[in-house]
C-alpha atoms as a PDB file:
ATOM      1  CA  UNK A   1     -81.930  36.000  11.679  1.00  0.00           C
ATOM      2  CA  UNK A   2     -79.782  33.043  13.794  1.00  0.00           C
ATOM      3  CA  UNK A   3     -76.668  34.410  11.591  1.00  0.00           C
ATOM      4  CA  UNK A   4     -77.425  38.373  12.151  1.00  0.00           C
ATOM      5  CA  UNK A   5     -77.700  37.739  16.176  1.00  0.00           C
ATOM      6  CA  UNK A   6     -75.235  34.736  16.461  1.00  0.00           C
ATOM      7  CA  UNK A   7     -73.125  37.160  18.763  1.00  0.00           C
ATOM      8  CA  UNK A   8     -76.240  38.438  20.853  1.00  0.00           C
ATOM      9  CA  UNK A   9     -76.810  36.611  24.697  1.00  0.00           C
ATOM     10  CA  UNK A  10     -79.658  38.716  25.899  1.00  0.00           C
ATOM     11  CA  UNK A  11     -82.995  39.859  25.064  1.00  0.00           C
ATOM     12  CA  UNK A  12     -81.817  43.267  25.853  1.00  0.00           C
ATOM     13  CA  UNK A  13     -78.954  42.701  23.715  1.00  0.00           C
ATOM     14  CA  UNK A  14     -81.296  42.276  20.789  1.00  0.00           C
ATOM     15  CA  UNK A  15     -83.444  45.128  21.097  1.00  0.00           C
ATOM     16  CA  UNK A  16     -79.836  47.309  21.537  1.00  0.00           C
ATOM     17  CA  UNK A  17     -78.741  45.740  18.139  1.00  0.00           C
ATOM     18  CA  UNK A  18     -81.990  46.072  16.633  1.00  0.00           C
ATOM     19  CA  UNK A  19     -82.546  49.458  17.412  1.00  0.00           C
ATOM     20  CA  UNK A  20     -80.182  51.132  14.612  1.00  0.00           C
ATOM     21  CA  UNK A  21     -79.933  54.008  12.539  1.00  0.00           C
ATOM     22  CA  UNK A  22     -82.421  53.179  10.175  1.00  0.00           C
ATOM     23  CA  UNK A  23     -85.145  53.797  12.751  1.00  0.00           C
ATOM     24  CA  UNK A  24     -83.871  56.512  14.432  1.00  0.00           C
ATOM     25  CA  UNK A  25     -82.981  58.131  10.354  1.00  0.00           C
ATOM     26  CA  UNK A  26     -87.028  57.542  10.025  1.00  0.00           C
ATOM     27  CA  UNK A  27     -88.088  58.797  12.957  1.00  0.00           C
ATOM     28  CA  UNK A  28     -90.009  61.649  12.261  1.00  0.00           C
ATOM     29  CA  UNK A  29     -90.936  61.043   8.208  1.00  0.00           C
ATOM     30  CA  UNK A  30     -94.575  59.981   7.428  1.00  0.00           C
ATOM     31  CA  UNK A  31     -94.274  56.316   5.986  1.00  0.00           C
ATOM     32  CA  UNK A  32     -96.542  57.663   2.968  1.00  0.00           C
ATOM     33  CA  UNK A  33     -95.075  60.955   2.104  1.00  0.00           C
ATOM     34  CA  UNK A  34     -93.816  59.268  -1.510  1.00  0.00           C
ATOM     35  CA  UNK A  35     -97.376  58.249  -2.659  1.00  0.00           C
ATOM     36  CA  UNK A  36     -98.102  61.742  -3.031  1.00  0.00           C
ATOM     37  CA  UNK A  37     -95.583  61.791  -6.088  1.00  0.00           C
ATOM     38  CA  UNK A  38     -96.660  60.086  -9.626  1.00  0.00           C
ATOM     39  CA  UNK A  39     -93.774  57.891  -9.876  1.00  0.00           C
ATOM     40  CA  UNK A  40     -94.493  56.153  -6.503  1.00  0.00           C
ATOM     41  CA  UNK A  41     -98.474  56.467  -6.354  1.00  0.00           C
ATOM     42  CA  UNK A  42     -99.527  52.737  -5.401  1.00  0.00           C
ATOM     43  CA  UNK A  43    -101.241  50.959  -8.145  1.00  0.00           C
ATOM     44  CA  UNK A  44    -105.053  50.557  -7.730  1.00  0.00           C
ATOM     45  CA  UNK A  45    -104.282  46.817  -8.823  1.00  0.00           C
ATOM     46  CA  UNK A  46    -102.048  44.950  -8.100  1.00  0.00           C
ATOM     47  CA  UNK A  47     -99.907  43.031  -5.260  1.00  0.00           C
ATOM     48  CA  UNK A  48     -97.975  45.146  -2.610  1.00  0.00           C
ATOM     49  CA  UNK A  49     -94.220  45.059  -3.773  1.00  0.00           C
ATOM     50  CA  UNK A  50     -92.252  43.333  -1.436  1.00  0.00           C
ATOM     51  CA  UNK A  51     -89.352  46.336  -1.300  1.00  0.00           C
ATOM     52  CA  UNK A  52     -91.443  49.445  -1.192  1.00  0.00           C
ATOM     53  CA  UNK A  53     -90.345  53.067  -2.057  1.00  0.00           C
ATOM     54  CA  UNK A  54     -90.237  53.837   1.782  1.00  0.00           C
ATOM     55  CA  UNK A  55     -88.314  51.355   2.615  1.00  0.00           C
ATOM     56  CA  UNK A  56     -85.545  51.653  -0.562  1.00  0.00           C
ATOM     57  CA  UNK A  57     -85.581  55.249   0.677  1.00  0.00           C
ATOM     58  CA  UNK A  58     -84.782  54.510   4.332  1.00  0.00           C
ATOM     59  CA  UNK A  59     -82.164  52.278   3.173  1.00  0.00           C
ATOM     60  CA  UNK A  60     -80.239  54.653   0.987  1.00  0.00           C
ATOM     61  CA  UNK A  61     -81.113  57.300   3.759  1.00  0.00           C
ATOM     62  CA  UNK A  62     -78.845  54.812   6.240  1.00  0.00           C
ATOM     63  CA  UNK A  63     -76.432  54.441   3.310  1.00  0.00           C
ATOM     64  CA  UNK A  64     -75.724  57.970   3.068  1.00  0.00           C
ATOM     65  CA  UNK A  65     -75.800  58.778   6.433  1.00  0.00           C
ATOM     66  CA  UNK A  66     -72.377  55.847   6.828  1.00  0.00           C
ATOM     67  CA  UNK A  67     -70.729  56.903   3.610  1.00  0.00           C
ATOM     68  CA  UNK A  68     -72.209  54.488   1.114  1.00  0.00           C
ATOM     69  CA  UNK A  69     -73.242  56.094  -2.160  1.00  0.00           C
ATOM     70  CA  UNK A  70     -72.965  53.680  -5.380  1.00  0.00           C
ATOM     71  CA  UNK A  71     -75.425  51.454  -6.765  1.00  0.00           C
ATOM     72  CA  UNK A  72     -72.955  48.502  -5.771  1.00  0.00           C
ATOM     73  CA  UNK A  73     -72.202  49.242  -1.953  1.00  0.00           C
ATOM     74  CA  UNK A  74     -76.042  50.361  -1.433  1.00  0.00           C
ATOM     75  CA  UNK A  75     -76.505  46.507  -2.670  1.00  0.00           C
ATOM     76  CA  UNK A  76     -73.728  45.025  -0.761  1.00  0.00           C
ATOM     77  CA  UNK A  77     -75.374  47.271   2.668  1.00  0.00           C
ATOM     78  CA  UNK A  78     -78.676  45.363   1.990  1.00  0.00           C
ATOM     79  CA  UNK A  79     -77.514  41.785   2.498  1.00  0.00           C
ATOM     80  CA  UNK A  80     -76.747  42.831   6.207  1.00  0.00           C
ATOM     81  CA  UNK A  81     -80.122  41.258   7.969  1.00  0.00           C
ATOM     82  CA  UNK A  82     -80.249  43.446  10.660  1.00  0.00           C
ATOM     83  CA  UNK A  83     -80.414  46.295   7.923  1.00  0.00           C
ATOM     84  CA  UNK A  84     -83.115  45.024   5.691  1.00  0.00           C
ATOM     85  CA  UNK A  85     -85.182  43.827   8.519  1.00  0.00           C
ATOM     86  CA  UNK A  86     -85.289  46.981   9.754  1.00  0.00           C
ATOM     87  CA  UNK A  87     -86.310  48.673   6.302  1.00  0.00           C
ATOM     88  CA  UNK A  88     -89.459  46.404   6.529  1.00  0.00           C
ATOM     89  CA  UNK A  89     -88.163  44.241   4.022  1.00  0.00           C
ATOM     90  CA  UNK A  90     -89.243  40.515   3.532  1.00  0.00           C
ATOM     91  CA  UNK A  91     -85.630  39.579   2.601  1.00  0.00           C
ATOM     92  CA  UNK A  92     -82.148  41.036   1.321  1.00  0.00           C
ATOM     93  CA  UNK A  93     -83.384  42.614  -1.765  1.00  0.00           C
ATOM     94  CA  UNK A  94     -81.474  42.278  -5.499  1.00  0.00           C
ATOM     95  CA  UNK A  95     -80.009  44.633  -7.731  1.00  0.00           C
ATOM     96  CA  UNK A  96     -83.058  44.961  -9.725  1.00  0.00           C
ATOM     97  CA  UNK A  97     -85.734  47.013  -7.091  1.00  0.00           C
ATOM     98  CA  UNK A  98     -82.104  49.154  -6.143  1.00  0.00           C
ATOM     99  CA  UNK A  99     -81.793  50.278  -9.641  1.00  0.00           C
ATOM    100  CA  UNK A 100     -85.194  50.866 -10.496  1.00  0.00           C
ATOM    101  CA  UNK A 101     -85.792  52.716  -7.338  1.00  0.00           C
ATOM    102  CA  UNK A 102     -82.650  54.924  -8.167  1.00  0.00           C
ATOM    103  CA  UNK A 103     -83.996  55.976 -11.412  1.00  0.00           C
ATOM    104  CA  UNK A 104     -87.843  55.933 -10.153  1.00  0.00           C
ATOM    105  CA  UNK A 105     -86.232  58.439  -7.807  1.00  0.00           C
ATOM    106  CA  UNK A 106     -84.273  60.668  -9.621  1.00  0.00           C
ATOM    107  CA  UNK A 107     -87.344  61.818 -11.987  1.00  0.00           C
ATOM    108  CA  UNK A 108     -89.192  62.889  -8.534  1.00  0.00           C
ATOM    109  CA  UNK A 109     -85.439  64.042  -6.739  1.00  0.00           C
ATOM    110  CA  UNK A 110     -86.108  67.794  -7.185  1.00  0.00           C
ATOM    111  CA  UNK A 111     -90.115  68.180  -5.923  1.00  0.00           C
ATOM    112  CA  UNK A 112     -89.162  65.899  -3.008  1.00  0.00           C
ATOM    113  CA  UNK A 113     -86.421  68.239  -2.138  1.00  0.00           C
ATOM    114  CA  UNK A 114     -88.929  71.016  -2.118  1.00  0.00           C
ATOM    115  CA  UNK A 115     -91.661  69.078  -0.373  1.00  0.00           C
ATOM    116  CA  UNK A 116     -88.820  68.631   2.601  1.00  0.00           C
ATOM    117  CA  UNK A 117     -87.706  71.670   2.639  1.00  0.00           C
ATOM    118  CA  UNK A 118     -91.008  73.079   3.095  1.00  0.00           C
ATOM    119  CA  UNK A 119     -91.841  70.563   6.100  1.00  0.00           C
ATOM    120  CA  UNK A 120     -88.259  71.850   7.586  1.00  0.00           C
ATOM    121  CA  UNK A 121     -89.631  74.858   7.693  1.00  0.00           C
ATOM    122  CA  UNK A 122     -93.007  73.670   9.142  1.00  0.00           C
ATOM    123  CA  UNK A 123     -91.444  71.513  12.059  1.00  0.00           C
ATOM    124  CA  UNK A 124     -88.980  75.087  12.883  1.00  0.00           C
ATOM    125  CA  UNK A 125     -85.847  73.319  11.971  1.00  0.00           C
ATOM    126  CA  UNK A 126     -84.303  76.083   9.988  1.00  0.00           C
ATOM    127  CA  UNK A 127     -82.224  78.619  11.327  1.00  0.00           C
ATOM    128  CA  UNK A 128     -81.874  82.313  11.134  1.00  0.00           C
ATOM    129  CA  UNK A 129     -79.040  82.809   8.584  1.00  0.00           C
ATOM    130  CA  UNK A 130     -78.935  81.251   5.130  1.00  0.00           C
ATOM    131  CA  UNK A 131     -75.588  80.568   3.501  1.00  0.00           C
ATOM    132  CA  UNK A 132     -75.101  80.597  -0.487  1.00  0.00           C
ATOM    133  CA  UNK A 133     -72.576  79.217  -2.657  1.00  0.00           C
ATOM    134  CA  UNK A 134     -71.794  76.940  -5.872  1.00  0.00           C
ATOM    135  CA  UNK A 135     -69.921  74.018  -6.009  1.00  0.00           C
ATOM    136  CA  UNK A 136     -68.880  71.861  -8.935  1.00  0.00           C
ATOM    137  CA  UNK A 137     -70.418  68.661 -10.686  1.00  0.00           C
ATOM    138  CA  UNK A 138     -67.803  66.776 -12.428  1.00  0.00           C
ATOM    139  CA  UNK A 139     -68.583  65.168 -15.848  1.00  0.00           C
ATOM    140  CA  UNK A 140     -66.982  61.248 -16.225  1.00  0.00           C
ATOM    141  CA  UNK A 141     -67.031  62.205 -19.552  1.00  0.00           C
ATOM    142  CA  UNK A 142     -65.173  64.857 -21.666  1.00  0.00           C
ATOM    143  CA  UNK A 143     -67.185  64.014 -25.131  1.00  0.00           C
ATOM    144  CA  UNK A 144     -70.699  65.163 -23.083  1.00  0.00           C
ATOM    145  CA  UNK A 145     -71.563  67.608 -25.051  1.00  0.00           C
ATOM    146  CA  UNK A 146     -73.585  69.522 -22.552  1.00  0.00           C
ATOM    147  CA  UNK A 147     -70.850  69.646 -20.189  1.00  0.00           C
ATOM    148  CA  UNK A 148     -68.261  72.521 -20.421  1.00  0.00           C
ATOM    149  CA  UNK A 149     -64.859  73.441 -18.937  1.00  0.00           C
ATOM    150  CA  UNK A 150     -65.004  75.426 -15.901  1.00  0.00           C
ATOM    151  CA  UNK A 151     -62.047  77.160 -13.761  1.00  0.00           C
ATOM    152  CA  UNK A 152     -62.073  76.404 -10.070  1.00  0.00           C
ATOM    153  CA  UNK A 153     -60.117  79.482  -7.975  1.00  0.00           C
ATOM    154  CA  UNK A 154     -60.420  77.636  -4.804  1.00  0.00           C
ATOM    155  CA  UNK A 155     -58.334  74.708  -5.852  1.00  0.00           C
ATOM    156  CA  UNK A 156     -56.461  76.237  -8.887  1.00  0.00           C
ATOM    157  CA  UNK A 157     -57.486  74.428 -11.353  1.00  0.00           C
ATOM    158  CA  UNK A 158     -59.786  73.621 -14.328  1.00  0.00           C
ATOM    159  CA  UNK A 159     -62.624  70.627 -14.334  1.00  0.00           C
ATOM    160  CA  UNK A 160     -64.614  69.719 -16.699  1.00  0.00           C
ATOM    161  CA  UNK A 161     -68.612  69.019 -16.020  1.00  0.00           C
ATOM    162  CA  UNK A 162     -71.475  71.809 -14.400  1.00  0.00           C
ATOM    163  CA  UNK A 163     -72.069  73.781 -11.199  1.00  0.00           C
ATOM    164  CA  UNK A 164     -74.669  73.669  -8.915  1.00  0.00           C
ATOM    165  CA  UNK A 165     -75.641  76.878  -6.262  1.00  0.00           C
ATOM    166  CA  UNK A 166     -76.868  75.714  -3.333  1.00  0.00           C
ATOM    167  CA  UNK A 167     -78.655  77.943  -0.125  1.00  0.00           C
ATOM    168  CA  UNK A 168     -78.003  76.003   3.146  1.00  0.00           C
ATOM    169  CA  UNK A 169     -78.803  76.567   6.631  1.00  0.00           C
ATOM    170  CA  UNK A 170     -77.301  74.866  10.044  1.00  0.00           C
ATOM    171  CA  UNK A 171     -77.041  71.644  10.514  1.00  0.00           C
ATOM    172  CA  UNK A 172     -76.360  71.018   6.814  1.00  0.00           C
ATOM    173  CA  UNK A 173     -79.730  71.424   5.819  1.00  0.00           C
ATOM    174  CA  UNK A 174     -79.728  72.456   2.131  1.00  0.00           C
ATOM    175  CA  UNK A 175     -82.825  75.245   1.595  1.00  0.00           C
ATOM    176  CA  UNK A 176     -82.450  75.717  -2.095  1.00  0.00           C
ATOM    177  CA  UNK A 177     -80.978  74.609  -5.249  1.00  0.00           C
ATOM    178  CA  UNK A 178     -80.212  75.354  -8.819  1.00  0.00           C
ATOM    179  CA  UNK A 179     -78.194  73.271 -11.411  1.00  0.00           C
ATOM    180  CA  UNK A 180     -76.191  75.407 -13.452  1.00  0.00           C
ATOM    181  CA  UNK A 181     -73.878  75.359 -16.664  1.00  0.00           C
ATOM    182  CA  UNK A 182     -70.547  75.821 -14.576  1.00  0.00           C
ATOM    183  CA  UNK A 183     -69.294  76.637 -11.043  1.00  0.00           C
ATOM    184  CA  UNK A 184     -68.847  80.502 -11.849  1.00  0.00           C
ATOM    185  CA  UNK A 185     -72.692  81.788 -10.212  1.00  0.00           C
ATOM    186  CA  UNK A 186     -74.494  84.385 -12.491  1.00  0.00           C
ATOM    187  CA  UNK A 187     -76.988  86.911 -11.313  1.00  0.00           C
ATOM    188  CA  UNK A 188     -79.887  85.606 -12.580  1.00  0.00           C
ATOM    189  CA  UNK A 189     -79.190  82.040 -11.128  1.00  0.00           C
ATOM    190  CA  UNK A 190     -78.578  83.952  -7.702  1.00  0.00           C
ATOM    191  CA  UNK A 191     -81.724  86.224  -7.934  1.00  0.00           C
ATOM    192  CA  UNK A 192     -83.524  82.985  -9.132  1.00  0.00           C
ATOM    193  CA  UNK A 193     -82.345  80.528  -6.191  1.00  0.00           C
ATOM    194  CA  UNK A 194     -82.465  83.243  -3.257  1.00  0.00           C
ATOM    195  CA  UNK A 195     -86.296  83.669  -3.887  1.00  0.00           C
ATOM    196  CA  UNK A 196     -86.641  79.929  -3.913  1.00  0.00           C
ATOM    197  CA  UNK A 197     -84.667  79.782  -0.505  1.00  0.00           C
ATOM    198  CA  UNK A 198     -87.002  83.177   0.813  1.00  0.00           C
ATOM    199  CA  UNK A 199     -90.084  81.202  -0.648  1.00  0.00           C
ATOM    200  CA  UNK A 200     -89.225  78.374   2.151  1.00  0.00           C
ATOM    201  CA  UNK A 201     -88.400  81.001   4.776  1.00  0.00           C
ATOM    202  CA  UNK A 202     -87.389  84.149   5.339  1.00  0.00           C
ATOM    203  CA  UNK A 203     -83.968  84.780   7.217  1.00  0.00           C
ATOM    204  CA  UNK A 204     -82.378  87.529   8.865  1.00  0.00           C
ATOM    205  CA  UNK A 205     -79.018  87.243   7.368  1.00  0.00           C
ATOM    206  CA  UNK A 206     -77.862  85.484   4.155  1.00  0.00           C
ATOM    207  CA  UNK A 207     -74.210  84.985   3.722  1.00  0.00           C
ATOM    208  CA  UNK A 208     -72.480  84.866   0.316  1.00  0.00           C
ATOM    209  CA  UNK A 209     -68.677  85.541  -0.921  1.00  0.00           C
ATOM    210  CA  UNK A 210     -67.620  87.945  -2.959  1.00  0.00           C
ATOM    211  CA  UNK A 211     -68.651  86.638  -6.236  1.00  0.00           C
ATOM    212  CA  UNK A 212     -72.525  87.775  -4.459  1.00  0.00           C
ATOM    213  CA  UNK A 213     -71.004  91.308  -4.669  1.00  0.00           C
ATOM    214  CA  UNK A 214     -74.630  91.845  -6.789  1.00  0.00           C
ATOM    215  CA  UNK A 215     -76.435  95.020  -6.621  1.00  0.00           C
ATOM    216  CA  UNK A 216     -79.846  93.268  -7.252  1.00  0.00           C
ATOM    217  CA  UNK A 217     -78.962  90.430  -5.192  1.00  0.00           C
ATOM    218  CA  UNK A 218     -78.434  92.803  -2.085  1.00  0.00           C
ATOM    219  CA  UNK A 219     -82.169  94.806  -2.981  1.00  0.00           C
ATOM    220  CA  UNK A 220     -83.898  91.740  -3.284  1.00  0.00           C
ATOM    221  CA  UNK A 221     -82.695  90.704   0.713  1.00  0.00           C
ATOM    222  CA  UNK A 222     -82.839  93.788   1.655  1.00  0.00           C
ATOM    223  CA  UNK A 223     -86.488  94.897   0.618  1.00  0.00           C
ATOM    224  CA  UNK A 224     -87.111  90.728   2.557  1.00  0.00           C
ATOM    225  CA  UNK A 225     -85.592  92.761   5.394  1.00  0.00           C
ATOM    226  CA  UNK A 226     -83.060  89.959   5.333  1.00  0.00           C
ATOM    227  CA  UNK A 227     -79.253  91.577   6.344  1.00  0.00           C
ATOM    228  CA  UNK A 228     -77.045  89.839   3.096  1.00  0.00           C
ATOM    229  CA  UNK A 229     -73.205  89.736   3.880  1.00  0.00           C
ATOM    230  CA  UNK A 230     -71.075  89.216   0.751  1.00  0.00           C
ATOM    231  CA  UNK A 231     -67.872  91.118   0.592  1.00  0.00           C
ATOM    232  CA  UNK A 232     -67.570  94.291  -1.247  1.00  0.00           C
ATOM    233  CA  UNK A 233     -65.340  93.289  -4.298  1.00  0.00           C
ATOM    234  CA  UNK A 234     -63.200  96.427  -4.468  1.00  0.00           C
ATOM    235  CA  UNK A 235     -61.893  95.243  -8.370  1.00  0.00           C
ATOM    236  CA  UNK A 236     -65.632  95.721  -9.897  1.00  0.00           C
ATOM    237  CA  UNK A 237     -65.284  99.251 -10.070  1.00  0.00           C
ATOM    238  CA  UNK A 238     -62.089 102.145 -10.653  1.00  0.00           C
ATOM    239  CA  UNK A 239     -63.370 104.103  -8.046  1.00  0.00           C
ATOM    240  CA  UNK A 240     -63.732 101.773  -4.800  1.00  0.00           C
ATOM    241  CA  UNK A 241     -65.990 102.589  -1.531  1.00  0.00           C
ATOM    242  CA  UNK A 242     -64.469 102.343   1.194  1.00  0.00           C
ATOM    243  CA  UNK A 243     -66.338  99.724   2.707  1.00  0.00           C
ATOM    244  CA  UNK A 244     -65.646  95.778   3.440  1.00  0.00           C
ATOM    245  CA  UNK A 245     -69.493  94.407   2.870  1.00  0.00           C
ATOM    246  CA  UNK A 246     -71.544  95.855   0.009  1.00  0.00           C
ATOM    247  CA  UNK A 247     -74.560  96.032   2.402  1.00  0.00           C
ATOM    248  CA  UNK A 248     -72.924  99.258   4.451  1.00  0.00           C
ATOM    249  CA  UNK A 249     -73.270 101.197   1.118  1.00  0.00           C
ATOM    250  CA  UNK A 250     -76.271  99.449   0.314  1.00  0.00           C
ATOM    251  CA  UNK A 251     -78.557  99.466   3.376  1.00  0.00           C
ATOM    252  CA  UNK A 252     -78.964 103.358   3.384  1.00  0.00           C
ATOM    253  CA  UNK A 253     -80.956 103.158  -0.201  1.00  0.00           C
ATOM    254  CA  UNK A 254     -83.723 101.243   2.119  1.00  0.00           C
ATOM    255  CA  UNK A 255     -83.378 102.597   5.740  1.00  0.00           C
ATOM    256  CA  UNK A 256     -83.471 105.852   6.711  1.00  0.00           C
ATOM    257  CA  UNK A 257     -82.551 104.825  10.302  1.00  0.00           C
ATOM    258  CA  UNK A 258     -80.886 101.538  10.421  1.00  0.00           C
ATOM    259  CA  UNK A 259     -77.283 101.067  10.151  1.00  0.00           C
ATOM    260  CA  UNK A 260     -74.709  98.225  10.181  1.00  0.00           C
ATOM    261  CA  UNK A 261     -72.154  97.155  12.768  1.00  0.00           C
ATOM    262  CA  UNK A 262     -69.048  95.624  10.729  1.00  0.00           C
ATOM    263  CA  UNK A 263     -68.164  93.787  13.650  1.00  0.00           C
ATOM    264  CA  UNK A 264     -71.006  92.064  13.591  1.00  0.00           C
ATOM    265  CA  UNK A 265     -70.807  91.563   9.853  1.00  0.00           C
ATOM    266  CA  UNK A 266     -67.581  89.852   9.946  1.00  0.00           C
ATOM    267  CA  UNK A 267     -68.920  88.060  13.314  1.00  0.00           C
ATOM    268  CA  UNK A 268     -71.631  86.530  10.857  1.00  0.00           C
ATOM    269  CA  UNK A 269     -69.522  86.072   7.746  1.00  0.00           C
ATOM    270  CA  UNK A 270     -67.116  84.083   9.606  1.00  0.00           C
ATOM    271  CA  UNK A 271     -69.780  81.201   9.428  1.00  0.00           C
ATOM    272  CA  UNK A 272     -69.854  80.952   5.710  1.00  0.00           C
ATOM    273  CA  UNK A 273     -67.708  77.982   5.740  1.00  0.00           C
ATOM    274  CA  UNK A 274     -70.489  75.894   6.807  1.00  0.00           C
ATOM    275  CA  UNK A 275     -71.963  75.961   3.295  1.00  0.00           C
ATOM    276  CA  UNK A 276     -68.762  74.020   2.530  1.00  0.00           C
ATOM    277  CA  UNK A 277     -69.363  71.248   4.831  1.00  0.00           C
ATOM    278  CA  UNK A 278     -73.399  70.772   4.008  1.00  0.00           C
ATOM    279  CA  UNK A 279     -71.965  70.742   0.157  1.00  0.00           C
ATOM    280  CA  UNK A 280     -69.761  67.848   1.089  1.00  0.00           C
ATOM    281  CA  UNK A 281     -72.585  65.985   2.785  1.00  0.00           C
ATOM    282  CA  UNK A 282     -74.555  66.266  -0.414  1.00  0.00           C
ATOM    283  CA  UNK A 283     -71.783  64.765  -2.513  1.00  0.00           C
ATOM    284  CA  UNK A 284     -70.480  61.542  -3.032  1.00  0.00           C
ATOM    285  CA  UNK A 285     -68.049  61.093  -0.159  1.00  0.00           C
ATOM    286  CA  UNK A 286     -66.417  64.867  -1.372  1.00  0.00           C
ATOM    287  CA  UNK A 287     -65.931  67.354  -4.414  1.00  0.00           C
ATOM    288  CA  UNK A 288     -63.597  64.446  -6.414  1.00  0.00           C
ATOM    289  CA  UNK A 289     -66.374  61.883  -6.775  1.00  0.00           C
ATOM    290  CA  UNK A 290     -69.688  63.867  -7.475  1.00  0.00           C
ATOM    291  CA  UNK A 291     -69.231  62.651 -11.074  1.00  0.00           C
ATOM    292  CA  UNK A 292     -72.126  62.578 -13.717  1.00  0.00           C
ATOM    293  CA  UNK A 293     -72.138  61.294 -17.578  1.00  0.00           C
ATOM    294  CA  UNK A 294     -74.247  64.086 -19.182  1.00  0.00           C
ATOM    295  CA  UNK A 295     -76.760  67.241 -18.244  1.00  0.00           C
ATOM    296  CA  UNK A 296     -79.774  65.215 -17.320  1.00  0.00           C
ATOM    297  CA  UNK A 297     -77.722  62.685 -15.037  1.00  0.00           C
ATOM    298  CA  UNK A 298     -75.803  65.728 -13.383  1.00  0.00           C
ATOM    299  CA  UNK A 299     -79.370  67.395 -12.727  1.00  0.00           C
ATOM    300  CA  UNK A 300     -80.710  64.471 -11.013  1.00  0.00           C
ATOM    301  CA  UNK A 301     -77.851  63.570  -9.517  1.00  0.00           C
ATOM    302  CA  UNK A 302     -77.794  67.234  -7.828  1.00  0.00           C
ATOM    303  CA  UNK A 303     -81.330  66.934  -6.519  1.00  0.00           C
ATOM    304  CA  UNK A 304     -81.230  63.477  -5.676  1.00  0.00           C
ATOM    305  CA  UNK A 305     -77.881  64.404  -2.955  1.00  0.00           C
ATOM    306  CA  UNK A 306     -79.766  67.516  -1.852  1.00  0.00           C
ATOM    307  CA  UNK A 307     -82.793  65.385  -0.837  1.00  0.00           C
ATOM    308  CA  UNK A 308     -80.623  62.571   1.376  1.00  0.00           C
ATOM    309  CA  UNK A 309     -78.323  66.075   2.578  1.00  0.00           C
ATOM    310  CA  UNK A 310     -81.572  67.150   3.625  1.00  0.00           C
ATOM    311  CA  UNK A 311     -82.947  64.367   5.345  1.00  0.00           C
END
């Protein structure tokens, strides 16, 4: 402790330094809320560990809030005093509890996501429009034999690996998932994540792009009373509407009254580019490094950045 505060004159001085992210990160989360799941149920016998699940997951919660993501740098992070202290730790912890809390996690990654998602939802912290999109997950490896190659429009390119759609909300708060064989969303993997998303909470608006230009996709929202906004893509059929958002055709199959303003549609779907930015925050540091060796790792490794994105 002498070496962490060697620079520190006061006793208000200490409190100010002491009083860092990691408490304010852990603020609000019940200390126990990991028992509940097998993997981190305390043993009925047994000494208490001296780096608990709680306090490995505040630390990678701090690490991920400053842009630290590998095994390596979490480890480096943790020899900082003032940081370990402050996850209730007895000392700088090794590589060892790191690792085995990584992959202790990552078998639990996807029910915690939907356990916090749900107490989002609880505590009001969700807003009134959803956002969906997919995004890819990069394989390290081009002999994985689950992985596939995938064409990315956005940047022009192919990659080689999975997708993953996510349903986000403000503040980067990711709603609902689903890991997927490649970037390119189908409409079962929409249907199935949009009533995962409505199961937390229902909207009023949910914004997709074009590639959401799905008949079934729209009924589902729309019978939710949720408004979707996904362009009308004008090259799925030889005989075009004359419309901008498939919802202004669309709405009049479940509304005898209502209509739609297209100023306010492209008002709202001006906003979809926040999806972008919450699937940034649940990837390491950016699209370039979210990297995974084979199906399994890129599964967990999706849930696992949609839990810290989340908290």
């Amino acid at each position: 402790m002498p070496r962490a505060l060697s620079s520190v004159d006061t006793v208000e001085d200490v409190f100010n330094l002491l009083e860092t992210e990691i408490t304010l990160l852990g603020e609000h989360l019940d200390p126990s809320f990991l028992e509940q799941f097998e993997v981190f149920a305390p043993e009925l016998r047994g000494r208490t560990p001296d780096f608990d699940a709680y306090g490995l997951f505040l630390a990678h919660l701090y690490c991920f809030h400053n842009d630290i993501y590998g095994q390596r740098a979490v480890y480096r992070a943790l020899q900082d005093e003032t940081v370990w202290r402050q996850c209730g730790f007895p000392r700088a912890p090794s590589r060892d509890p790191i690792k085995r809390f990584r992959s202790d996690f990552s078998t639990a990654a996807e029910s915690i996501f939907n356990y916090l998602a749900d107490q989002a939802a609880r505590r009001g912290l969700l807003s009134p429009t959803y956002r969906i999109d997919s995004t890819d997950v990069r394989a390290t490896l081009r002999d994985d034999s689950d992985g596939s190659w995938n064409y990315d429009p956005t940047a022009d390119k192919n990659y080689f690996g999975y997708g993953c759609t996510l349903v986000t909300t403000a503040n980067n708060v990711p709603v609902a998932a689903a890991f997927t064989d490649g970037k390119q969303v189908d409409e079962e993997t929409a249907m199935r994540v949009t009533r995962d998303a409505l199961a937390v909470e229902t909207p009023l608006w949910m914004i997709g792009d074009s590639a959401f230009d799905i008949l079934n996709w729209h009924d589902l929202l729309l019978e939710e009373q949720v408004v979707p906004v996904a362009p009308y893509n004008h090259r799925n059929t030889d005989d075009p509407l004359d419309i901008e958002y498939r919802v202004e055709d669309r709405v009049t199959d479940h509304f005898d009254d209502i209509g739609v303003s297209q100023t306010q549609l492209d008002e709202t779907y001006a906003d979809r580019s926040q999806v972008e930015n919450t699937t940034n925050v649940c990837k390491e540091g950016g699209p370039e490094r979210a990297r995974a060796r084979d199906r399994a790792m890129a599964k967990h490794t999706c849930s696992y950045r949609c839990v810290f994105g989340l908290s």
